[in-house]
PDB file of N, CA and C in Angstrom:
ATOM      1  N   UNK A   1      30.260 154.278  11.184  1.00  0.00           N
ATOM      2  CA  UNK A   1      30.621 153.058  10.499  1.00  0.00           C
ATOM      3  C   UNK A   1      30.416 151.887  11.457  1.00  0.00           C
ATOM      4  N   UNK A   2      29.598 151.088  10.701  1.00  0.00           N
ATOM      5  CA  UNK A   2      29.244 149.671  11.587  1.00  0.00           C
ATOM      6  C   UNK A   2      30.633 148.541  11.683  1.00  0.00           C
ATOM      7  N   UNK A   3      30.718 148.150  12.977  1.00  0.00           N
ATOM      8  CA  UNK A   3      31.815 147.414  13.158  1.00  0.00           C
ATOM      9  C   UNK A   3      31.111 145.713  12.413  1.00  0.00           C
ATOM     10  N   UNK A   4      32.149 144.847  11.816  1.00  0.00           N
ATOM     11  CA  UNK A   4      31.337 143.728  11.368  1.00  0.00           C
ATOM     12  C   UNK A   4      31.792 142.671  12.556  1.00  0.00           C
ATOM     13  N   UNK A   5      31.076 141.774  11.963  1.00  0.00           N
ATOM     14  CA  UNK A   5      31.031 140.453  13.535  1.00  0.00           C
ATOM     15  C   UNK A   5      32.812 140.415  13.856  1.00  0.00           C
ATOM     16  N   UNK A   6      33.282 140.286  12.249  1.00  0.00           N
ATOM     17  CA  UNK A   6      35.546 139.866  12.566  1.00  0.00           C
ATOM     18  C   UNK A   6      35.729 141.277  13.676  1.00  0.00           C
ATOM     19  N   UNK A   7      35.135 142.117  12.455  1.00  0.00           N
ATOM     20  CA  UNK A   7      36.085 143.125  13.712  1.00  0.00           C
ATOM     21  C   UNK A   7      35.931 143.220  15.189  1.00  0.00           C
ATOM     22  N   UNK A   8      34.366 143.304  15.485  1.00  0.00           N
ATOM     23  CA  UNK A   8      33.897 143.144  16.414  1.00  0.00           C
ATOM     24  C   UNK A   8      34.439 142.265  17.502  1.00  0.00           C
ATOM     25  N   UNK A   9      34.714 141.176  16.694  1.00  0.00           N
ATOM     26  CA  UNK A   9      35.380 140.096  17.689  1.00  0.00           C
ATOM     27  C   UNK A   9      36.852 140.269  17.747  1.00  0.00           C
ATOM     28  N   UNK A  10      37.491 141.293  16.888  1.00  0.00           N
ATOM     29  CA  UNK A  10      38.506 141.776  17.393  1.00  0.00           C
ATOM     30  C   UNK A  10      38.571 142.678  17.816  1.00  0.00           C
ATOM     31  N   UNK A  11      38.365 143.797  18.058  1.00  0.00           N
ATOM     32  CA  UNK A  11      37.977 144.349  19.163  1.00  0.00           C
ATOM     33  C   UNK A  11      37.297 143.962  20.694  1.00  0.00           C
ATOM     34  N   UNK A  12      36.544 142.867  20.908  1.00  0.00           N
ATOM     35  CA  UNK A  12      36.827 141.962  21.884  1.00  0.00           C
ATOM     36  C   UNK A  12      38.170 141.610  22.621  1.00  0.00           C
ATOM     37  N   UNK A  13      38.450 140.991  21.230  1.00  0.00           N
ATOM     38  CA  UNK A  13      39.738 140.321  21.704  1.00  0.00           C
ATOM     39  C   UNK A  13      40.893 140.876  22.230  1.00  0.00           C
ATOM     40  N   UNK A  14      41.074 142.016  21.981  1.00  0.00           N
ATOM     41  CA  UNK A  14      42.105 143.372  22.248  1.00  0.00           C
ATOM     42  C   UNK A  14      41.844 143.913  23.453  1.00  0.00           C
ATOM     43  N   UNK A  15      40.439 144.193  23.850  1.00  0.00           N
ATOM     44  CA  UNK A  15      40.261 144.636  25.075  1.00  0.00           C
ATOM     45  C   UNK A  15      40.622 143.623  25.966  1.00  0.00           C
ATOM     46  N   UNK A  16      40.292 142.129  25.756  1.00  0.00           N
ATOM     47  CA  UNK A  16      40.415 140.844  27.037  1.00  0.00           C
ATOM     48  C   UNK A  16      42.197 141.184  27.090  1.00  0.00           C
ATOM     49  N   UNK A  17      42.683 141.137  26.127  1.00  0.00           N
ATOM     50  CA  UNK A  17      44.152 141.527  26.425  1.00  0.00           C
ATOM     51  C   UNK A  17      45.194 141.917  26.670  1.00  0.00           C
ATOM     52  N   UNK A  18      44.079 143.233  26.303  1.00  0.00           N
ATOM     53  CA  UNK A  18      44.466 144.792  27.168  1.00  0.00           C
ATOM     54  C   UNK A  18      44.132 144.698  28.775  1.00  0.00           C
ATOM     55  N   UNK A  19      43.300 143.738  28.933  1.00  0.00           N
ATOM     56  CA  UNK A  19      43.060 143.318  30.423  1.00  0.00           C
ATOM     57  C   UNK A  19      44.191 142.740  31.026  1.00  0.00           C
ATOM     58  N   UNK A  20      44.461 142.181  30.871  1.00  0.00           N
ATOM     59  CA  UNK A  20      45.451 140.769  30.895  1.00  0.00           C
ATOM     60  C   UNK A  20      46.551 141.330  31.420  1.00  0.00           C
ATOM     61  N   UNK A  21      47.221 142.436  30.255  1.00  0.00           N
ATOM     62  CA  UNK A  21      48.149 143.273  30.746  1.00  0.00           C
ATOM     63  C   UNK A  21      48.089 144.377  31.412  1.00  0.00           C
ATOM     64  N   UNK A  22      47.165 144.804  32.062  1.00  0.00           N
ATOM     65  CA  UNK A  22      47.003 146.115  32.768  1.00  0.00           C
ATOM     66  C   UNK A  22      47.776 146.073  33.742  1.00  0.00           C
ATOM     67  N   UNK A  23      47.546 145.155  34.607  1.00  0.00           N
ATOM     68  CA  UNK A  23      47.967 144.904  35.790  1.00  0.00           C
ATOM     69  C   UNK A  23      49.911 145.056  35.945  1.00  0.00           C
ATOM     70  N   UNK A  24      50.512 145.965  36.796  1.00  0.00           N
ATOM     71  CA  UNK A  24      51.509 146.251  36.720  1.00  0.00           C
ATOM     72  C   UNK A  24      52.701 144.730  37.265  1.00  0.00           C
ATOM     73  N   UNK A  25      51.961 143.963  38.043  1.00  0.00           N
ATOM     74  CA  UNK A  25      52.685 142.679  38.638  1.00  0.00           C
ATOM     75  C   UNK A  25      52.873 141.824  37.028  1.00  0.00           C
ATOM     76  N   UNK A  26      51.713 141.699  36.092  1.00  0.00           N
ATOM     77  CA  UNK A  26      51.889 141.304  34.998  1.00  0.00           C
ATOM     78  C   UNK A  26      52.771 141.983  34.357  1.00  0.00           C
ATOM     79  N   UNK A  27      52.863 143.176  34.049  1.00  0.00           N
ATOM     80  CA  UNK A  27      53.973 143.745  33.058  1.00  0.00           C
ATOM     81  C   UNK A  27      55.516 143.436  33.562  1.00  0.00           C
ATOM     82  N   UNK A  28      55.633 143.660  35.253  1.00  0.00           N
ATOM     83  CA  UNK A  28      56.666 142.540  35.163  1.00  0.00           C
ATOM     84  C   UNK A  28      57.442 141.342  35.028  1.00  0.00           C
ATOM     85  N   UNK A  29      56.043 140.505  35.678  1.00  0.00           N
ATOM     86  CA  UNK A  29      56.532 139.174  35.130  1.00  0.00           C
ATOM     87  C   UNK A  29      56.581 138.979  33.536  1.00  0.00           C
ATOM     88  N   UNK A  30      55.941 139.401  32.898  1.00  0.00           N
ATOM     89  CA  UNK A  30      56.631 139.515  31.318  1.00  0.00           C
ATOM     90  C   UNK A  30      57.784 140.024  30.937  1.00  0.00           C
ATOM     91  N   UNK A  31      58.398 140.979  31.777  1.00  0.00           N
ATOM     92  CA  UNK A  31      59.781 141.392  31.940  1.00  0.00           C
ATOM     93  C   UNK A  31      60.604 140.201  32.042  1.00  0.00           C
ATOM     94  N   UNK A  32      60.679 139.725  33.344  1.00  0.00           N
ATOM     95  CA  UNK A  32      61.418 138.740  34.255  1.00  0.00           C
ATOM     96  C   UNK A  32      61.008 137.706  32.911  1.00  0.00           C
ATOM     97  N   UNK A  33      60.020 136.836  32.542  1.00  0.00           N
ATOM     98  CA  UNK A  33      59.724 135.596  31.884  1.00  0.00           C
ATOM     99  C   UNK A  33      61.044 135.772  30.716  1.00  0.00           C
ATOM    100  N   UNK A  34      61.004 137.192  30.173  1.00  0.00           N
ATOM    101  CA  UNK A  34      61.500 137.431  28.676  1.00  0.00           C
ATOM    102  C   UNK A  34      63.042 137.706  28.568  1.00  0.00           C
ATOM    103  N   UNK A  35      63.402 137.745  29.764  1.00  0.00           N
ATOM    104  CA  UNK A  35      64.946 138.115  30.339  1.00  0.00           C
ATOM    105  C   UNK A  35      65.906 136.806  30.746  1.00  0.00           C
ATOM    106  N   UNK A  36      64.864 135.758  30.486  1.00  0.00           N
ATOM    107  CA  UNK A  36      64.832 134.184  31.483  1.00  0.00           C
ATOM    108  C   UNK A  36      65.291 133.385  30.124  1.00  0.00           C
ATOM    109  N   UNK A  37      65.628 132.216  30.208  1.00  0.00           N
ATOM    110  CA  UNK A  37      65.897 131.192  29.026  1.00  0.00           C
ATOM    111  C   UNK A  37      64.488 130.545  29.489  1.00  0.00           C
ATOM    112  N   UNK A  38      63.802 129.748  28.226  1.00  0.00           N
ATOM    113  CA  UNK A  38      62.432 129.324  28.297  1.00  0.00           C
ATOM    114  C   UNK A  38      62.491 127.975  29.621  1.00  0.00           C
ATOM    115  N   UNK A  39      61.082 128.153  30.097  1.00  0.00           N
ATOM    116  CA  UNK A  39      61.321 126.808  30.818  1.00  0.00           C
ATOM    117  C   UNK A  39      62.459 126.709  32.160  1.00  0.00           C
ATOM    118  N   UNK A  40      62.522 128.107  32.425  1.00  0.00           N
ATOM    119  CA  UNK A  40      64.081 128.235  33.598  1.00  0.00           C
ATOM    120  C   UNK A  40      63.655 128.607  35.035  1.00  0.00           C
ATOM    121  N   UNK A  41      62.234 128.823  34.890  1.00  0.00           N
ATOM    122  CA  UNK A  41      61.827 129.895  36.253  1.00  0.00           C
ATOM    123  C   UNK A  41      60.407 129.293  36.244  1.00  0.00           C
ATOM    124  N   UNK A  42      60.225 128.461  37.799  1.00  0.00           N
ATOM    125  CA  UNK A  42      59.093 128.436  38.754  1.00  0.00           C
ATOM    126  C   UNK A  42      58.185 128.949  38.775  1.00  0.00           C
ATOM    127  N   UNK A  43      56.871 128.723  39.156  1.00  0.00           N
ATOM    128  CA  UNK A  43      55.695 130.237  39.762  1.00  0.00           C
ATOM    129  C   UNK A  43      56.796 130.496  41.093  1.00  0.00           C
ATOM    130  N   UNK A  44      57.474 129.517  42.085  1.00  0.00           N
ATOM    131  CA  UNK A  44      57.713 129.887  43.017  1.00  0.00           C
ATOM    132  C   UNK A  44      58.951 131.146  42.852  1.00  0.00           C
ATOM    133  N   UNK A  45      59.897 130.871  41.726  1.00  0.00           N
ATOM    134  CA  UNK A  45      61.017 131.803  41.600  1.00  0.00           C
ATOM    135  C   UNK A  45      60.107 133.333  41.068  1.00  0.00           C
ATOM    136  N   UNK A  46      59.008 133.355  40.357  1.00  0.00           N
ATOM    137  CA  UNK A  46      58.778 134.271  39.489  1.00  0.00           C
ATOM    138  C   UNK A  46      58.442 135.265  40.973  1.00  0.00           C
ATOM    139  N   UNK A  47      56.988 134.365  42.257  1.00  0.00           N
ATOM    140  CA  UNK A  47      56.600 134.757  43.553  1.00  0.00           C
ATOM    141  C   UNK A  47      58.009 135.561  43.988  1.00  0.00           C
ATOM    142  N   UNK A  48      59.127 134.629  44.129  1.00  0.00           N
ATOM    143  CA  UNK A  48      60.477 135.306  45.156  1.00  0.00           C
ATOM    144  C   UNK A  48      60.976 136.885  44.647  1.00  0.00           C
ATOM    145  N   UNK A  49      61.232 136.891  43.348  1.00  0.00           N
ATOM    146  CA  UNK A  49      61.367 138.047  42.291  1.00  0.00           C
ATOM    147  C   UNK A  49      60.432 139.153  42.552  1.00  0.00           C
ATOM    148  N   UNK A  50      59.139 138.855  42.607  1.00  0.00           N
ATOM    149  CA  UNK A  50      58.381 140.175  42.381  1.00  0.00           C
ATOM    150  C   UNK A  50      58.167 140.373  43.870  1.00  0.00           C
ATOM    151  N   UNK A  51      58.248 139.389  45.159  1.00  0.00           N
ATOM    152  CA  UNK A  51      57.974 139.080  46.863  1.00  0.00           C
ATOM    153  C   UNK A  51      56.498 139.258  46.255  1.00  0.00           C
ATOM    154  N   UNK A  52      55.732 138.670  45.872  1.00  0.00           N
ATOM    155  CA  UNK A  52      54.238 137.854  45.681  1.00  0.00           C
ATOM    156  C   UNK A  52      54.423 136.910  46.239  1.00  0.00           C
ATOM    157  N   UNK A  53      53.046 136.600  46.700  1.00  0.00           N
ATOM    158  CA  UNK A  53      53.062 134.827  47.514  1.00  0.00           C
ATOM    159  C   UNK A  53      52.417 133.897  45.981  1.00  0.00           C
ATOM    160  N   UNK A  54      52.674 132.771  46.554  1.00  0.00           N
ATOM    161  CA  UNK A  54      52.809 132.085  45.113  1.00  0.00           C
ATOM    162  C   UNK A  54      51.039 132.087  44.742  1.00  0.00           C
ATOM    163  N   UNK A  55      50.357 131.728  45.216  1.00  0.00           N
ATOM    164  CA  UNK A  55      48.818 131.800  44.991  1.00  0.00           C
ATOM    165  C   UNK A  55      48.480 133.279  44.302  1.00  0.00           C
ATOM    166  N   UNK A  56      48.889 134.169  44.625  1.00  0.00           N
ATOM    167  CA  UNK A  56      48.800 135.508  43.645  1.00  0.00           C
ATOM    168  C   UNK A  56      49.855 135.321  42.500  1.00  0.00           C
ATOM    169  N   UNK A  57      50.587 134.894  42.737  1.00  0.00           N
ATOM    170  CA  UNK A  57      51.537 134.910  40.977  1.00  0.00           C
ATOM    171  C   UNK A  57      51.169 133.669  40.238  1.00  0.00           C
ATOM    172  N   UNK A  58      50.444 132.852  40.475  1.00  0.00           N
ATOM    173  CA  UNK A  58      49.932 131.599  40.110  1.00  0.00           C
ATOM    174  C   UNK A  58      48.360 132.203  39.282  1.00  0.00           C
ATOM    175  N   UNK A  59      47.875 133.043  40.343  1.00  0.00           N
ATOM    176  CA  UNK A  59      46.515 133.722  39.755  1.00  0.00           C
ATOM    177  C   UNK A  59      47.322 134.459  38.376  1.00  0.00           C
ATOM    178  N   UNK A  60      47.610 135.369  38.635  1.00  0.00           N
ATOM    179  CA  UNK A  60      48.480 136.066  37.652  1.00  0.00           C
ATOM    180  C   UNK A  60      48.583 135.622  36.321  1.00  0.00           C
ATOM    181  N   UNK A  61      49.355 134.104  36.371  1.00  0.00           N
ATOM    182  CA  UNK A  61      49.854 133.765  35.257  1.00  0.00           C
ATOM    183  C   UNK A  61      48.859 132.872  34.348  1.00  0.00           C
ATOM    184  N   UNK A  62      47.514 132.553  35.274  1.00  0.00           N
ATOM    185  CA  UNK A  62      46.495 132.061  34.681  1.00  0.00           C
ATOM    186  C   UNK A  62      45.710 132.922  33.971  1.00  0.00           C
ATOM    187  N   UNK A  63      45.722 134.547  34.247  1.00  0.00           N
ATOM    188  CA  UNK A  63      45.283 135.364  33.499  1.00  0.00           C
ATOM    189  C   UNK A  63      45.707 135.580  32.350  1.00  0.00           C
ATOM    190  N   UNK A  64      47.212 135.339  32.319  1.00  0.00           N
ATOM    191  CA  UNK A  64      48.233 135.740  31.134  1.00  0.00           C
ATOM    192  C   UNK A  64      47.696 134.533  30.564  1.00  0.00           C
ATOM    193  N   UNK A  65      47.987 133.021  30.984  1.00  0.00           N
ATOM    194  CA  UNK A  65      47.616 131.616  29.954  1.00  0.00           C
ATOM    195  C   UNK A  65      47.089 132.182  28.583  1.00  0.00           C
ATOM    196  N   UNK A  66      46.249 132.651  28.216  1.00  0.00           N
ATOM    197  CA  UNK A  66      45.653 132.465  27.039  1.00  0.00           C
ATOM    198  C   UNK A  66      45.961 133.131  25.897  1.00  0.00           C
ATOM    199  N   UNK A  67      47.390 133.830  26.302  1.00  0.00           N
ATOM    200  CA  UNK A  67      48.118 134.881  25.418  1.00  0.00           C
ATOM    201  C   UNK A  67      49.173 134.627  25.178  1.00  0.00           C
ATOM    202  N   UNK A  68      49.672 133.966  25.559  1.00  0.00           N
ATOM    203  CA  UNK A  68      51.002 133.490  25.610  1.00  0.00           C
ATOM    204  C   UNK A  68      51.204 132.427  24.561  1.00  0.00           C
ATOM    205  N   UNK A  69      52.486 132.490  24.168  1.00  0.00           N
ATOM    206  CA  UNK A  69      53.196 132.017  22.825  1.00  0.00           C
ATOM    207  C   UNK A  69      53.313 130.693  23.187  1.00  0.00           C
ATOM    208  N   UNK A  70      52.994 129.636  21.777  1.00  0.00           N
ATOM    209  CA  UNK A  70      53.407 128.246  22.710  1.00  0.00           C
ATOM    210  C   UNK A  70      55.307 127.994  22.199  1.00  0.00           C
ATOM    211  N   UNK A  71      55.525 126.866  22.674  1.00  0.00           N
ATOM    212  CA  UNK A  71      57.261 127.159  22.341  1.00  0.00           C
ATOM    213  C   UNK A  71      57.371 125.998  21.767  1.00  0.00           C
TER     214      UNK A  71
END
């Protein structure tokens, strides 16, 4: 069965996001973010939490950007 262009591009889209979350530093900071009141926690607090330096949890959360819920 031929996939059509929608699905196709969803199936795209699932894998980029399945990317996104692979990474185990990501599955926590989605922990920590979701445990947090919105808007309460730093890149620098999220860095102190996981002991990441902030330039890797900064990378991090630019990966997540494009998945994330707006508020």
């Amino acid at each position: 069965m031929a996939l059509t262009m929608d699905k196709k591009g969803l199936v795209e889209r699932m894998c980029a996001y399945n990317k996104a979350v692979s990474d185990h530093n990501r599955m926590k900071m989605i922990k920590i973010l979701g445990s947090h009141e919105p808007n309460t926690l730093n890149v620098s607090d999220i860095a102190a939490i996981l002991g990441l330096s902030q330039p890797a949890t900064t990378k991090h959360l630019k990966v997540m950007e494009p998945y994330s819920q707006p508020t």
